[in-house]
Protein backbone atom coordinates (compact mmCIF):
# COMPACT_ATOMS: atom_id res chain seq x y z
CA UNK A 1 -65.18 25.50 -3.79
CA UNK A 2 -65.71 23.00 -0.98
CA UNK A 3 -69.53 21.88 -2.74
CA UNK A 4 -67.55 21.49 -5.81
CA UNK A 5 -64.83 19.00 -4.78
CA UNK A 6 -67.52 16.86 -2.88
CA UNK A 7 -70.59 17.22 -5.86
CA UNK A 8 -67.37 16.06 -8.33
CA UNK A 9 -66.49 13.33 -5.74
CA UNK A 10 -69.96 11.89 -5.64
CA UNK A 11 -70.78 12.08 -9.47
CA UNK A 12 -66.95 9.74 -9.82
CA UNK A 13 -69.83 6.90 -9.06
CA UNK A 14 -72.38 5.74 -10.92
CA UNK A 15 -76.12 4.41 -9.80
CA UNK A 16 -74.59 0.86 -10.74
CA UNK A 17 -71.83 1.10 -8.73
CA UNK A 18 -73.66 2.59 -5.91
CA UNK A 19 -76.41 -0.62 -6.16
CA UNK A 20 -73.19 -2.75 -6.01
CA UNK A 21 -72.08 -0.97 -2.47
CA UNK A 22 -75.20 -0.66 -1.90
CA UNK A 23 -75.92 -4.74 -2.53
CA UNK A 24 -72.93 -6.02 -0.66
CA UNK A 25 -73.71 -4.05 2.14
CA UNK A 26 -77.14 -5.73 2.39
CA UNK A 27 -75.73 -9.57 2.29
CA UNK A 28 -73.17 -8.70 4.76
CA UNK A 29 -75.49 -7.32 7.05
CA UNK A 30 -78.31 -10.32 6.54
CA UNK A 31 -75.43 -12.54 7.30
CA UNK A 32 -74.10 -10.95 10.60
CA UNK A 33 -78.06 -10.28 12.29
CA UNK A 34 -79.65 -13.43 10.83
CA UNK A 35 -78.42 -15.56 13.52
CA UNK A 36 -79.38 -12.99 16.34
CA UNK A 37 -83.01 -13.21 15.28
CA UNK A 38 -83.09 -17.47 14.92
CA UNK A 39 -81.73 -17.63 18.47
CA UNK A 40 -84.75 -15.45 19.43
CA UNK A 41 -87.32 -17.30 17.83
CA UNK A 42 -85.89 -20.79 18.64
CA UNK A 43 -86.10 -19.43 22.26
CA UNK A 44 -89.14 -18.46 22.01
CA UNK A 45 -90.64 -21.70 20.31
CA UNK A 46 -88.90 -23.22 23.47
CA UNK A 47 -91.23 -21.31 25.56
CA UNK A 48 -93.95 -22.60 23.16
CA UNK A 49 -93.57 -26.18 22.12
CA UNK A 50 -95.22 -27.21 18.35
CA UNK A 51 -98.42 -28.59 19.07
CA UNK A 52 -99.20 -25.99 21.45
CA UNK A 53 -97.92 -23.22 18.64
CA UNK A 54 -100.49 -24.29 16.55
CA UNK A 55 -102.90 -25.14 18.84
CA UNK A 56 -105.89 -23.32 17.53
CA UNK A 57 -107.90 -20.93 20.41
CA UNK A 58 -111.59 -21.24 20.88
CA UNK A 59 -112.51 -17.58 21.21
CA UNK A 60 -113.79 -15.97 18.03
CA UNK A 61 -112.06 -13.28 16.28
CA UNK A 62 -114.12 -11.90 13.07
CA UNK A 63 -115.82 -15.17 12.68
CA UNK A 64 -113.35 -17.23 12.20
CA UNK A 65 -111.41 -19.20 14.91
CA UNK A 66 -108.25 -17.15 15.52
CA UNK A 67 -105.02 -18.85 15.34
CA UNK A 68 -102.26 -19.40 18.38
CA UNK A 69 -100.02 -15.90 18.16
CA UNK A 70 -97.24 -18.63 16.47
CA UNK A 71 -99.52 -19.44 13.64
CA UNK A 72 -97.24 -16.76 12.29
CA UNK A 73 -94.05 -14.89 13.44
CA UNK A 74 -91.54 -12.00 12.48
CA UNK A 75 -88.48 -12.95 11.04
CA UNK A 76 -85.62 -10.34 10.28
CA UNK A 77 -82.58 -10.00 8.67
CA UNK A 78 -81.14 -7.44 9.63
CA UNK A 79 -82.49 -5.60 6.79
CA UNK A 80 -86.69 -6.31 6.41
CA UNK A 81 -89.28 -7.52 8.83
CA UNK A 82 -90.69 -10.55 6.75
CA UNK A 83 -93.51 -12.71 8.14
CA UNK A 84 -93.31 -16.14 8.49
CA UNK A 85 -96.29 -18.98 8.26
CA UNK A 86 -96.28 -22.06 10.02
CA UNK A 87 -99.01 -23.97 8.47
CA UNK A 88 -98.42 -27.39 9.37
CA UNK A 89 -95.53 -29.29 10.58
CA UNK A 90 -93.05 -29.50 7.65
CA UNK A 91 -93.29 -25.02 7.11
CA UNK A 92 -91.88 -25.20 10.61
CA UNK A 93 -89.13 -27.91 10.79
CA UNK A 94 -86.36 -25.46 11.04
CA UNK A 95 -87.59 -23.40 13.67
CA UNK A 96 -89.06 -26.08 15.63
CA UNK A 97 -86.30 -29.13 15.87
CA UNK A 98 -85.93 -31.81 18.23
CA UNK A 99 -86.75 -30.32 21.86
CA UNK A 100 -83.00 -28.83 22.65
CA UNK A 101 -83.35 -27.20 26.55
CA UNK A 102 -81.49 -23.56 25.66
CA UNK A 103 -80.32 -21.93 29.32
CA UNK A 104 -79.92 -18.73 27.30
CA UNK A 105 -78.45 -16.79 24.12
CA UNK A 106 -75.22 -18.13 23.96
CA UNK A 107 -75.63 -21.36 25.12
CA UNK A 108 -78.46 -21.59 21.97
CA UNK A 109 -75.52 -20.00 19.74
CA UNK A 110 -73.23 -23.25 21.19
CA UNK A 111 -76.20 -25.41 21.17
CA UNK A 112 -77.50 -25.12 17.99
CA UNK A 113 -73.87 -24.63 15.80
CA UNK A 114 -73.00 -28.12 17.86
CA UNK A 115 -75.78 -30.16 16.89
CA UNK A 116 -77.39 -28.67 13.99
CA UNK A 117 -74.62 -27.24 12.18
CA UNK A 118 -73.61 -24.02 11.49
CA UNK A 119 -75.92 -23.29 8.43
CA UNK A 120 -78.60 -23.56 11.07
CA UNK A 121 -78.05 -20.16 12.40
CA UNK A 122 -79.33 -18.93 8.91
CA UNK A 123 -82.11 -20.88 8.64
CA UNK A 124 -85.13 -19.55 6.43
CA UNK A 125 -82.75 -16.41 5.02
CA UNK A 126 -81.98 -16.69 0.98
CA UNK A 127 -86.03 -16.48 0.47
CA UNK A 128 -86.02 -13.07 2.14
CA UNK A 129 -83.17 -11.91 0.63
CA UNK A 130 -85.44 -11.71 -2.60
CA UNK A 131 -87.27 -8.97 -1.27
CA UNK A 132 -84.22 -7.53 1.45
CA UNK A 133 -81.52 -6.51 -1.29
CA UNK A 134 -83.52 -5.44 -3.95
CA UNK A 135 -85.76 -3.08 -1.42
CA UNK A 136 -81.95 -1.73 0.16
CA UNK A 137 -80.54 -1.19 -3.49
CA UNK A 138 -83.13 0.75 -4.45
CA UNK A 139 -83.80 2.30 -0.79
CA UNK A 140 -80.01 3.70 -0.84
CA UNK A 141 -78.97 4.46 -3.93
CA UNK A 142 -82.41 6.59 -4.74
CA UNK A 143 -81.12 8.45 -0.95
CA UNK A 144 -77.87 9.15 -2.36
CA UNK A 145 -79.35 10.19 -5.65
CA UNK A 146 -82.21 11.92 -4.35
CA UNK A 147 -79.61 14.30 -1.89
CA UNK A 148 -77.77 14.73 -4.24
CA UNK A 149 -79.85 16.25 -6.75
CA UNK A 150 -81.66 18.25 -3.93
CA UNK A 151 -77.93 19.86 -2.96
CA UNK A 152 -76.71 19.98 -6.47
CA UNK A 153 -79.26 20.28 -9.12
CA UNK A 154 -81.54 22.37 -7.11
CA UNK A 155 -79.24 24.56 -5.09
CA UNK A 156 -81.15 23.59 -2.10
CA UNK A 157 -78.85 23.43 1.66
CA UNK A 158 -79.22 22.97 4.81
CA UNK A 159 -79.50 19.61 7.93
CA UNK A 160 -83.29 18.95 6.31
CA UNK A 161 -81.66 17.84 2.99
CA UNK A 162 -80.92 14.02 3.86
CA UNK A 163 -84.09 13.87 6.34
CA UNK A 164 -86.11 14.99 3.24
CA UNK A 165 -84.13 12.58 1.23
CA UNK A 166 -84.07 9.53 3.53
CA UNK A 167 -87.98 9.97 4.10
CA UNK A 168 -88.64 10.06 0.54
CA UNK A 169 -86.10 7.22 -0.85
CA UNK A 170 -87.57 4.88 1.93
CA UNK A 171 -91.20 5.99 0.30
CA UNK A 172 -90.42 4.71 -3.16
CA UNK A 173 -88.80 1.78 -1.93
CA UNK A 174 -91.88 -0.05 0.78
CA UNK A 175 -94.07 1.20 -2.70
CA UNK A 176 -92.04 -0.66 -4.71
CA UNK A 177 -91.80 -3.82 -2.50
CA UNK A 178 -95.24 -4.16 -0.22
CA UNK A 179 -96.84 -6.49 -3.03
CA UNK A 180 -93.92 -8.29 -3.73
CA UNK A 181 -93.83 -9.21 -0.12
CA UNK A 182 -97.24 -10.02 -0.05
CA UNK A 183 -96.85 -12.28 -3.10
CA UNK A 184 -93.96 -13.58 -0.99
CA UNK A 185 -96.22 -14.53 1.93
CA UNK A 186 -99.31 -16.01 -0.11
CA UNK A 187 -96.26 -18.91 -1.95
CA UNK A 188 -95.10 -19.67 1.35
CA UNK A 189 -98.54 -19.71 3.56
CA UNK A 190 -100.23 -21.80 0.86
CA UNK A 191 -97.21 -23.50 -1.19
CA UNK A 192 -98.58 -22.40 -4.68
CA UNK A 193 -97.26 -22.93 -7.96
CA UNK A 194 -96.81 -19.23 -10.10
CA UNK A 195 -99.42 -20.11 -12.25
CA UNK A 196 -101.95 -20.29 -9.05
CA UNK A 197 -100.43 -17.70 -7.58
CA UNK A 198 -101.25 -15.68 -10.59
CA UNK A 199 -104.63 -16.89 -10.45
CA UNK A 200 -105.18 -16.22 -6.52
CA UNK A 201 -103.52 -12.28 -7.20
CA UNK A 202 -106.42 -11.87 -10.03
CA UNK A 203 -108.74 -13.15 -7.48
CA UNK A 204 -107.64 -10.76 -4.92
CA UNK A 205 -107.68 -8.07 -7.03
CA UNK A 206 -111.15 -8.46 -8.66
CA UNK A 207 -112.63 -9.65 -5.02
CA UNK A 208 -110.42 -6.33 -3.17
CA UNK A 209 -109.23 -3.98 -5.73
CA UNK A 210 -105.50 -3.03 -6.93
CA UNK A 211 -104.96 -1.31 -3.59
CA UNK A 212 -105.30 -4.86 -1.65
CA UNK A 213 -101.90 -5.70 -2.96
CA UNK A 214 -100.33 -2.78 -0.72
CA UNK A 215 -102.60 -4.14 2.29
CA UNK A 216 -100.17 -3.37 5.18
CA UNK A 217 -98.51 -0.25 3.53
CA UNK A 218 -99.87 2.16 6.06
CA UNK A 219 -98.04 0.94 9.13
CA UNK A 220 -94.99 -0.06 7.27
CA UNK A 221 -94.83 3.70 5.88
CA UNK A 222 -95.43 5.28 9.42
CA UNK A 223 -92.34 3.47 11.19
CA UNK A 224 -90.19 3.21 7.75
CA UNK A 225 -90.36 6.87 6.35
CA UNK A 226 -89.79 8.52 10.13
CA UNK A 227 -87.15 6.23 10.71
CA UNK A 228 -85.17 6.40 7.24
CA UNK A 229 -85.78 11.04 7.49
CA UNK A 230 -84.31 10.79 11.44
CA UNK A 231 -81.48 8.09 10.27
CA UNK A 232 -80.22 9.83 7.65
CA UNK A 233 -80.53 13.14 9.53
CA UNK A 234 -78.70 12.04 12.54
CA UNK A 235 -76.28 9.92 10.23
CA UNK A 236 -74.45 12.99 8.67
CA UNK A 237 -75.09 15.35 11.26
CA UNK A 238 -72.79 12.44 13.44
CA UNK A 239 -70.60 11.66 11.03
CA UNK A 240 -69.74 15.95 10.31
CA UNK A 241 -69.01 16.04 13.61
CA UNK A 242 -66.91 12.82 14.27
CA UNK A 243 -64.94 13.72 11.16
CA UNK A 244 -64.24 17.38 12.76
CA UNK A 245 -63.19 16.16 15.74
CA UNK A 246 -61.07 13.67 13.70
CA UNK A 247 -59.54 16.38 11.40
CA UNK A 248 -60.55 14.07 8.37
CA UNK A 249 -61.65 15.36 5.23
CA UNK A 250 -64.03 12.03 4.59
CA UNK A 251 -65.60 9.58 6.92
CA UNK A 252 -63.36 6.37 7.67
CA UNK A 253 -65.12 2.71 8.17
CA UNK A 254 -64.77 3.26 11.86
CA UNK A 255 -66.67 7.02 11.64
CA UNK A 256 -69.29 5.36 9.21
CA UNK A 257 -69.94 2.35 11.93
CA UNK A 258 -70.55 4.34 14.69
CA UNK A 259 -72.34 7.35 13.35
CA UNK A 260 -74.83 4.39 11.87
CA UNK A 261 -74.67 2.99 14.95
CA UNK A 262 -75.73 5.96 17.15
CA UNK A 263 -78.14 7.44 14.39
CA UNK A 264 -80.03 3.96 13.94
CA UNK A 265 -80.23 3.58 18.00
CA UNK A 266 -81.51 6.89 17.97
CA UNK A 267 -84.20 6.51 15.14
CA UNK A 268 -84.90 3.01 16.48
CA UNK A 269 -85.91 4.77 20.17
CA UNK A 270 -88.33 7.37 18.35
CA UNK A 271 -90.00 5.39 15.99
CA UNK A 272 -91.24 2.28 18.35
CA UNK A 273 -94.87 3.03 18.83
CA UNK A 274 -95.26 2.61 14.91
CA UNK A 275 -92.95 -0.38 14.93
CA UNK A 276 -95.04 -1.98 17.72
CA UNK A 277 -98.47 -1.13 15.45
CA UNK A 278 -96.84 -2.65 12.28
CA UNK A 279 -96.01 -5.66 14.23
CA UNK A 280 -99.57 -6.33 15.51
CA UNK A 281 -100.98 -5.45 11.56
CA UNK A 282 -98.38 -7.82 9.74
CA UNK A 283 -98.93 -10.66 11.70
CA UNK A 284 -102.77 -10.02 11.84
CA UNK A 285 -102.74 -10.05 7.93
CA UNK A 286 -100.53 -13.48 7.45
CA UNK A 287 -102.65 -14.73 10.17
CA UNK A 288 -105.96 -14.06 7.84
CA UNK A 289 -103.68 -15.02 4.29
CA UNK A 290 -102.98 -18.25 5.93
CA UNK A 291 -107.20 -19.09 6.70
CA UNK A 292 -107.93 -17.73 3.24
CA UNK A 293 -110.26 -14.96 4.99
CA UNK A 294 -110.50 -11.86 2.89
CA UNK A 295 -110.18 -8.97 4.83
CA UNK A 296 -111.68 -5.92 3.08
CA UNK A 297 -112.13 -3.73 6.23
CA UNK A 298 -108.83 -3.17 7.80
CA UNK A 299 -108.14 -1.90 10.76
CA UNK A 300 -106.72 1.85 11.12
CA UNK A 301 -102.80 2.01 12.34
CA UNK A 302 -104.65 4.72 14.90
CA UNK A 303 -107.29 2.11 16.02
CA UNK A 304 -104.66 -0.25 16.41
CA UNK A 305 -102.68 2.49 18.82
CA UNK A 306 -105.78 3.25 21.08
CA UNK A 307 -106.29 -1.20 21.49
CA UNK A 308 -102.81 -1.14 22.88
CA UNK A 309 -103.05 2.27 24.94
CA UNK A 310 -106.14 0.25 26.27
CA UNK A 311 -104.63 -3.05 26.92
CA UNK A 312 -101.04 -1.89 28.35
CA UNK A 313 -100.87 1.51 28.69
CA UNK A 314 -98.18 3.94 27.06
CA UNK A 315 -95.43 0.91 27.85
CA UNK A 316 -97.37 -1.12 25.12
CA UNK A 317 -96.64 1.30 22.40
CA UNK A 318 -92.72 1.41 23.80
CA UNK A 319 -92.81 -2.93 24.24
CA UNK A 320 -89.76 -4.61 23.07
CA UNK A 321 -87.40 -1.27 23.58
CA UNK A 322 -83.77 -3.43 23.99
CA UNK A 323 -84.36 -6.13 21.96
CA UNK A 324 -85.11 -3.57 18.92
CA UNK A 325 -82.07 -1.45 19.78
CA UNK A 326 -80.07 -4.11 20.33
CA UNK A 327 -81.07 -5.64 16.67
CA UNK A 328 -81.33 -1.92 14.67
CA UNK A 329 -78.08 -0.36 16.02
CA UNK A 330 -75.46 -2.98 14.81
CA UNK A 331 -78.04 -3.92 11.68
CA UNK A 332 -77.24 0.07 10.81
CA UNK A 333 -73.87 0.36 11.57
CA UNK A 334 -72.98 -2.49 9.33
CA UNK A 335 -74.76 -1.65 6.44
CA UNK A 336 -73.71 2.18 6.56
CA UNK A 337 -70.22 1.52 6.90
CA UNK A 338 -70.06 -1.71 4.62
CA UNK A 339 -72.31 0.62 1.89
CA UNK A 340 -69.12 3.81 2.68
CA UNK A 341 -66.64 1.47 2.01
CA UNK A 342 -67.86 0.20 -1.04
CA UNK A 343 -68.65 3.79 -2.63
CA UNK A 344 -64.73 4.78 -1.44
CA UNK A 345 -63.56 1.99 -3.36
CA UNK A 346 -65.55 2.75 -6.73
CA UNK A 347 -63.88 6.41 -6.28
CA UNK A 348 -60.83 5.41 -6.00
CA UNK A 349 -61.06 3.10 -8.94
CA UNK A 350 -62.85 5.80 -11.04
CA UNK A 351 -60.25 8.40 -10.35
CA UNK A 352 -57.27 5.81 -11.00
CA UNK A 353 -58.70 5.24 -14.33
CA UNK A 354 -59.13 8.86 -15.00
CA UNK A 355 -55.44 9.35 -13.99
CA UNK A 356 -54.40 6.61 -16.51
CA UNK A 357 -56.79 7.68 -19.08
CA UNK A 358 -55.36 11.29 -19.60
């Protein structure tokens, strides 16, 4: 009887309504981690002033000269790791402005709102939110459609359905996006128009194969699909129990943040060897998009593993453990309980208009 109410509960919504939740959720989180991740890299550029950033080293990497580690750099919002090229001097203008001595976070937060505006703080973000809310539509609504058919149409139950569901919906959705990021990368590395970007994709292809439009998949599919099956998992395991110690029948926006915000933490904590491999392996590809090299040998995410067990030891594979923690946990939270919200307020407007329809 239970499985009934809740299966009748969750059909009240439709797919549209839950890529509208689903949609909102993913600007409002862009908007709240955006400016965490500027402050980084404008402290970090700090640390490494323009010329030197793309200062070009001597030593030889595949035979080509390799580029200063800021030829490129990670750039998230909250939602997507996207890479970003700095090519020459005007790719770069917002992350590198007039030398402004930052004593730390806040004081860059001050700093920069001060003297560069507000709008600052979300400098370089409506290009990747091309790629971000399409790839989180389509990431969460297939979850919620893919669990529910599991539970529903096939009868299946059990903890393993959302880990199943999370690991698959987060499959269909890199799929979907890795060549749209890549496309993404090759307009702003070289600054082409879309007729010679359609040109240089044909080239690719016929020089690479189809498959070199998913170069990078691998890694991204080894720290996304663990992550999404433990999130998920965690998430309404959490949430179950929050709401039972709660004595509520559904999950309130204060249940939702903090069950997101646990279950992301704890997801972000397992999966950082693979998120420290698909660092390394995106910016190693923009680094190579950005010369124009074509690389058709690429290297293996468990090469990439033993060059870093090499170089630093186990602590390589865990490097960066707060900062991604700190970034993932409230990224989650937001988005979960922002997405909740949304699909409570499409049920309640569904059932009102049953209840005035009859």
């Amino acid at each position: 009887m239970g499985e009934r109410a809740v299966s009748s509960s969750v059909a009240a919504i439709s797919p549209v309504q839950q890529m509208l939740a689903s949609g909102t959720g993913a600007l409002l989180t862009s908007i709240f981690v955006t400016p965490l991740d500027v402050v980084k890299i404008r402290l970090q550029a700090q640390q490494t002033p323009f010329h030197q950033a793309l200062a070009c080293e001597s030593a030889p990497w595949g035979g080509v000269i390799r580029p200063s580690k800021w030829k490129c750099f990670l750039y998230c919002n909250g939602l997507m790791d996207h890479i970003y090229v700095c090519q020459n001097g005007t790719s770069c203008t917002s992350w590198y402005k007039t030398p402004t001595h930052f004593s730390g976070t806040l004081d860059a937060f001050v700093k920069i709102s001060r003297h560069e505006g507000l709008r600052s703080l979300w400098s370089g973000l409506p290009p990747t939110l091309v790629m971000a809310v399409p790839a989180t539509i389509i990431y969460f609504t297939c979850y919620d459609q893919l669990r529910d058919f599991l539970r529903y149409g096939l009868g299946f139950q059990g903890s393993h359905i959302p880990l199943v569901a999370g690991g698959l919906a987060r499959l269909g959705a890199v799929t979907v996006i890795s060549p749209l990021e890549l496309v993404r990368t090759k307009m702003q590395s070289r600054r082409l128009s879309y007729s010679e970007l359609r040109v240089c994709i044909r080239s690719a292809v016929a020089q690479d194969g189809l498959l070199s439009l998913w170069r990078g998949w691998g890694p991204t599919v080894l720290r996304d699909v663990p992550f999404s099956a433990l999130y998920w998992f965690n998430y309404e395991l959490v949430k179950a129990r929050l709401c039972e110690r709660s004595r509520m029948t559904q999950a309130n926006v204060s249940i939702s943040f903090t069950a997101g915000a646990i279950s992301g933490a704890i997801a972000a904590i397992l999966t950082l060897p693979f998120d420290v491999v698909k660092t390394r392996r995106q910016i190693q590809l923009g680094e190579m998009d950005t010369l124009g090299v074509s690389l058709k040998k690429t290297t293996s995410t468990w090469h990439i593993m033993k060059e870093i067990w090499a170089e630093m030891g186990y602590r390589g594979l865990f490097a960066g453990f707060m900062p991604r923690v700190i970034k993932v946990a409230p990224a989650c939270a937001v988005m979960i309980s922002t997405y909740e919200f949304g699909k409570t307020f499409f049920q309640k407007m569904n059932l009102d208009r049953e209840g005035l329809g009859s």
